[in-house]
N, C-alpha and C. Protein backbone atom coordinates (compact mmCIF):
# COMPACT_ATOMS: atom_id res chain seq x y z
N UNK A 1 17.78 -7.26 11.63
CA UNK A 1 16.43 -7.22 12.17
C UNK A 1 15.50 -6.40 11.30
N UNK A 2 16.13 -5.48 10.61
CA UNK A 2 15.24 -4.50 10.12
C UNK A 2 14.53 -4.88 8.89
N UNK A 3 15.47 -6.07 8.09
CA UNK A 3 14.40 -6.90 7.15
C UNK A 3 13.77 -8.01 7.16
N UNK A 4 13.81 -8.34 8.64
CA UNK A 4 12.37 -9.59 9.11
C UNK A 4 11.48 -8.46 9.40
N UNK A 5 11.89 -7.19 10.02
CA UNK A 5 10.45 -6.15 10.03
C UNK A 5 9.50 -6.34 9.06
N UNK A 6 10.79 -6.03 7.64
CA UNK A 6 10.34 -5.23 6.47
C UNK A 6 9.82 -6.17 5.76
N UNK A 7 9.77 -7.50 6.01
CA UNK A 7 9.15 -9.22 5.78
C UNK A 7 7.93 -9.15 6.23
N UNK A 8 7.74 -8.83 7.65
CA UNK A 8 6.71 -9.08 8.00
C UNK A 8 5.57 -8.23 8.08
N UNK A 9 6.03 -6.84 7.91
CA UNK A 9 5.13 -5.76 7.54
C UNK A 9 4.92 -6.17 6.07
N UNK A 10 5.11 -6.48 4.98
CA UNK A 10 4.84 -6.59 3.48
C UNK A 10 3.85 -8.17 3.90
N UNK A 11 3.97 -9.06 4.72
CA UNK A 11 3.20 -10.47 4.63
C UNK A 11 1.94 -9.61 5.18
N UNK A 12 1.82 -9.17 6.33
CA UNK A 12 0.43 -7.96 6.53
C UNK A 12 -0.15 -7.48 5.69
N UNK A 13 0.63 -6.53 4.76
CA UNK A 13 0.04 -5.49 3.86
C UNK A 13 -0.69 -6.54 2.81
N UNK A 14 0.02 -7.42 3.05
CA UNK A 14 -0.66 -8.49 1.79
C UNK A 14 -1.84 -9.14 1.98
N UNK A 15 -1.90 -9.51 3.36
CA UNK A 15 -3.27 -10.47 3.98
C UNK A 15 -4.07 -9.23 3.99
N UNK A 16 -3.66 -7.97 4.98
CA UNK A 16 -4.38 -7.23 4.61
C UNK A 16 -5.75 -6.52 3.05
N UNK A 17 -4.75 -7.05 2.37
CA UNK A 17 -5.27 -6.25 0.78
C UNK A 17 -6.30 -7.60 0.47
N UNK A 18 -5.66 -8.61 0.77
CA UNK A 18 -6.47 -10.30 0.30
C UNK A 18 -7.72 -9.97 1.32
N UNK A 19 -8.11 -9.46 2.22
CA UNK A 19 -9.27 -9.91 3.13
C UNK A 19 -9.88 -8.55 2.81
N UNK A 20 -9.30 -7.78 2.70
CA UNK A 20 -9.98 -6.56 1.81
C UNK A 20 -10.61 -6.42 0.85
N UNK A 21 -10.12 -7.37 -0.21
CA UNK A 21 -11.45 -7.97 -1.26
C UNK A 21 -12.26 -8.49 -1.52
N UNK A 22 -12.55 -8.85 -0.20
CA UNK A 22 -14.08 -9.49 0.18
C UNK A 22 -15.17 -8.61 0.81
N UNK A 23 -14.54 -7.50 1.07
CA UNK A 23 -15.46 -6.50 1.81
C UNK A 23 -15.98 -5.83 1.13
N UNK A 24 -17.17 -4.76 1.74
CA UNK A 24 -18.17 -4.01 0.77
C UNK A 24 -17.37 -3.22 0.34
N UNK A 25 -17.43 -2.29 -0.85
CA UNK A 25 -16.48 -1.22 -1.69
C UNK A 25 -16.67 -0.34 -0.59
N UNK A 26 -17.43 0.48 0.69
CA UNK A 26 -17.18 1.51 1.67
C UNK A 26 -16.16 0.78 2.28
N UNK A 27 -15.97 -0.22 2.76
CA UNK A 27 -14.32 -1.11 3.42
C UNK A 27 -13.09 -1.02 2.52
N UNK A 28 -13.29 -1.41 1.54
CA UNK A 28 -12.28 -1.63 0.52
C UNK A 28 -11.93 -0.16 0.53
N UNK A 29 -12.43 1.14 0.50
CA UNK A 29 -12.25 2.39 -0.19
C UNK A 29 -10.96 2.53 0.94
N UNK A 30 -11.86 2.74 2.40
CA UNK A 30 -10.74 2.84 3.71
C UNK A 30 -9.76 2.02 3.45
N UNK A 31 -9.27 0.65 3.49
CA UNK A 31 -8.61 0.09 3.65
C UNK A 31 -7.65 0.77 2.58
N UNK A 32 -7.92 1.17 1.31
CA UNK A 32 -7.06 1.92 0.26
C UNK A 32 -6.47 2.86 0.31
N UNK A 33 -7.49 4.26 1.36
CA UNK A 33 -7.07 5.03 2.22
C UNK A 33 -5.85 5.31 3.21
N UNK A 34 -6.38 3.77 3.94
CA UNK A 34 -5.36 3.79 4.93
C UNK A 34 -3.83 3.46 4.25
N UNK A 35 -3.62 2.69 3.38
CA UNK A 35 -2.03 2.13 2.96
C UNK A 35 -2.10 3.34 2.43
N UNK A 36 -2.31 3.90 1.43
CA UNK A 36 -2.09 5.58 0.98
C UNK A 36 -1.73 6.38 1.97
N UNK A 37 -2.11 6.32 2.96
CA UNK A 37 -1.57 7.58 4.21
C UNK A 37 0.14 6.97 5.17
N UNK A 38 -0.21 5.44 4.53
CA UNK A 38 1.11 4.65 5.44
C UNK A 38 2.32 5.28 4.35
N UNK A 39 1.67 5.30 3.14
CA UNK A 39 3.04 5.66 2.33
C UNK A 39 3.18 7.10 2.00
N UNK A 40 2.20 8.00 2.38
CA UNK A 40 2.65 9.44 2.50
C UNK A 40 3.50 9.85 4.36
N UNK A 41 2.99 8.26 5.34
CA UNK A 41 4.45 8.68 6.52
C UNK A 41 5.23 8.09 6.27
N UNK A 42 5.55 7.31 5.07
CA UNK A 42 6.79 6.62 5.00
C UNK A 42 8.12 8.08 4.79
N UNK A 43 7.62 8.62 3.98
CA UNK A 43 8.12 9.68 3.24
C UNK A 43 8.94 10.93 4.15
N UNK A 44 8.60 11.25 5.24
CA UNK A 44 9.22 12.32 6.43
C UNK A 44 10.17 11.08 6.61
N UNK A 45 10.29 10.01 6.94
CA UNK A 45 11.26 8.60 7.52
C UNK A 45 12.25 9.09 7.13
N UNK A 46 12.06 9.37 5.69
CA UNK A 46 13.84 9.04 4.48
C UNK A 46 14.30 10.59 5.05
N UNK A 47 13.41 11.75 5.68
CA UNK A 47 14.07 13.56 5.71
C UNK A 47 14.58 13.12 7.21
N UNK A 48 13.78 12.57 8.11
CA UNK A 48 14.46 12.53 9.31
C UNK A 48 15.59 11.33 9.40
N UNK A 49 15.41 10.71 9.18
CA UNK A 49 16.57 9.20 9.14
C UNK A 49 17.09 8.77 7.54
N UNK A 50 17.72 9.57 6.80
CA UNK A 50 18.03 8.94 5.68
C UNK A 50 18.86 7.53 5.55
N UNK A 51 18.99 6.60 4.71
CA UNK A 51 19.06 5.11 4.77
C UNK A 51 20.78 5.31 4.67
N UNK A 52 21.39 6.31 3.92
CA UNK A 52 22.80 6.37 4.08
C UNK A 52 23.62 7.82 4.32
N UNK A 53 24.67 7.68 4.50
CA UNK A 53 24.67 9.23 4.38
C UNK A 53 25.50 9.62 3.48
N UNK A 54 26.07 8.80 2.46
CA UNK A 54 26.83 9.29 1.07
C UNK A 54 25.56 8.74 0.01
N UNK A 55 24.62 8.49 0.14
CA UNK A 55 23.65 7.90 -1.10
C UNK A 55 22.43 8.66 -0.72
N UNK A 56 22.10 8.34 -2.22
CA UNK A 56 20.09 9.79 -1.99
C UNK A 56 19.91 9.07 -1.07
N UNK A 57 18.95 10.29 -0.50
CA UNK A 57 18.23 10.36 0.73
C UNK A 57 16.87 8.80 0.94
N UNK A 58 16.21 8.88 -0.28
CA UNK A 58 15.48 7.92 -0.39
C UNK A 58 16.12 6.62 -1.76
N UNK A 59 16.24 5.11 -1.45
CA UNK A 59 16.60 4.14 -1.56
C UNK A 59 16.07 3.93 -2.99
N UNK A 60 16.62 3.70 -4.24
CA UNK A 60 16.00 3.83 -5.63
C UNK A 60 15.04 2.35 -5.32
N UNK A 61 15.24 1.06 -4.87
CA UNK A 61 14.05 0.15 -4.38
C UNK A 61 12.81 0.96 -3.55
N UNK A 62 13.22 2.13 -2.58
CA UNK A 62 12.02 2.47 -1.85
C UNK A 62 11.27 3.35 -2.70
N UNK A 63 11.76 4.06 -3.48
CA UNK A 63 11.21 4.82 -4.63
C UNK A 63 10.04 3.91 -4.95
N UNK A 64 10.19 2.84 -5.89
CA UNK A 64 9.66 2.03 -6.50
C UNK A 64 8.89 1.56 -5.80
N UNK A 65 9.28 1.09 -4.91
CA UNK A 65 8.08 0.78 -3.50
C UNK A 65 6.85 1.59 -3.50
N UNK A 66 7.05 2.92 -2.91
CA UNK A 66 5.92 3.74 -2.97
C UNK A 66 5.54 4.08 -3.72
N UNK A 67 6.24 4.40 -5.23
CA UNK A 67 5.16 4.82 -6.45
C UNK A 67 4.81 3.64 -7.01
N UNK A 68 4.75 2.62 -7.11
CA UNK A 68 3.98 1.65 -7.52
C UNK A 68 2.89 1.28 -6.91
N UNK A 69 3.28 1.06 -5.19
CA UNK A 69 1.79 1.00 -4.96
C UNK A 69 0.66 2.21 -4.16
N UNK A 70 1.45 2.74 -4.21
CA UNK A 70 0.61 4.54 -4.26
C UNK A 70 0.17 4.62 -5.27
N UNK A 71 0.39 4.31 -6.72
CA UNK A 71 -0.11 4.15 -7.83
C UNK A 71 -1.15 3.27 -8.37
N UNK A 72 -1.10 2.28 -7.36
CA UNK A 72 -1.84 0.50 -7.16
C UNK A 72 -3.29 1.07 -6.58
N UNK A 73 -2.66 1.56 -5.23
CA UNK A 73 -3.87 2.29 -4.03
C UNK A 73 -4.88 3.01 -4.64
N UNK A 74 -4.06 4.45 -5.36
CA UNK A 74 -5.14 5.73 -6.31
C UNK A 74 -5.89 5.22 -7.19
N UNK A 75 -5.46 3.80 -7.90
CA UNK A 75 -5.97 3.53 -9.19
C UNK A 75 -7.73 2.78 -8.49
N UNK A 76 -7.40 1.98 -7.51
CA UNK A 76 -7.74 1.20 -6.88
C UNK A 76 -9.22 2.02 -5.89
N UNK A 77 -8.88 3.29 -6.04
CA UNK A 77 -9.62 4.47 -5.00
C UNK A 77 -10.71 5.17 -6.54
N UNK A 78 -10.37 5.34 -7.32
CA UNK A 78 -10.52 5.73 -8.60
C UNK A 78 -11.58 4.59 -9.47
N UNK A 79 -11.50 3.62 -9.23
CA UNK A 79 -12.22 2.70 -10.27
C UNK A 79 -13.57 2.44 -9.58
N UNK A 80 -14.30 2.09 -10.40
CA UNK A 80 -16.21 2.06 -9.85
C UNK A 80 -16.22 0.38 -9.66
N UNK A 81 -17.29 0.02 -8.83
CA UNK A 81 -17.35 -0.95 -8.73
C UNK A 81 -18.46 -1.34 -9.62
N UNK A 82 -17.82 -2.90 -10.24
CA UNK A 82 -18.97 -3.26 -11.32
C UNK A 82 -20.20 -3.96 -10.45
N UNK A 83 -20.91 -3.77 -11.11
CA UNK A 83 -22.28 -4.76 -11.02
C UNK A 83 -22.36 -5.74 -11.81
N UNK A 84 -22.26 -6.85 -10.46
CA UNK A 84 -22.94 -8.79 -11.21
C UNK A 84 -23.77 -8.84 -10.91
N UNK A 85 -24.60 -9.71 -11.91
CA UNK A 85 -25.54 -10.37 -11.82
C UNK A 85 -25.78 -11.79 -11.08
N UNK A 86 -26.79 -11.92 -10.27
CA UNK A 86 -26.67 -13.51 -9.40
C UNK A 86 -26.72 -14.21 -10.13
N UNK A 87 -26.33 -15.43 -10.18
CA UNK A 87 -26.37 -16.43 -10.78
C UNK A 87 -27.50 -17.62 -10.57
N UNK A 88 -28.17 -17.76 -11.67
CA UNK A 88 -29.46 -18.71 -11.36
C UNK A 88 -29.08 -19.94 -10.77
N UNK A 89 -29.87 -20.10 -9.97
CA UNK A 89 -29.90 -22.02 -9.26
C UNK A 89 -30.39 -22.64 -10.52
């Protein structure tokens, strides 16, 4: 059960991020916000419930998990938004 969760929380995070790029950069900033704070509570999970109890505490896939897109998020929180120009009729 725990990886149709972990299926269907990642198909979210995804529609989530896709409908997020249509919004004004004050939406987009929160929405960047918010997955940044999901993956700083992911992090107490692995001290209170570790995934095994002869293997590290945190999962070398969950590693990768959160510093990539904690890394995705900051970069993403960090960059200016460009200015286009309309396009003539």
């Amino acid at each position: 059960h725990l990886f149709h969760v972990d299926a269907v929380k990642n198909i979210f995070i995804t529609a989530m991020c896709y409908f997020a790029s249509k919004f004004n950069i004050a939406e987009r900033r929160r929405v960047c916000q918010l997955m940044m704070a999901m993956m700083l509570m992911l992090l107490p999970i692995f001290k209170i419930a570790p995934a095994t109890t002869s293997g590290p505490p945190i999962p070398p896939p969950a590693i990768a998990y959160i510093g990539v897109t904690s890394v995705c998020y900051a970069l993403a929180l960090a960059g200016k938004e460009k200015k286009t120009r309309a396009k003539r009729a």
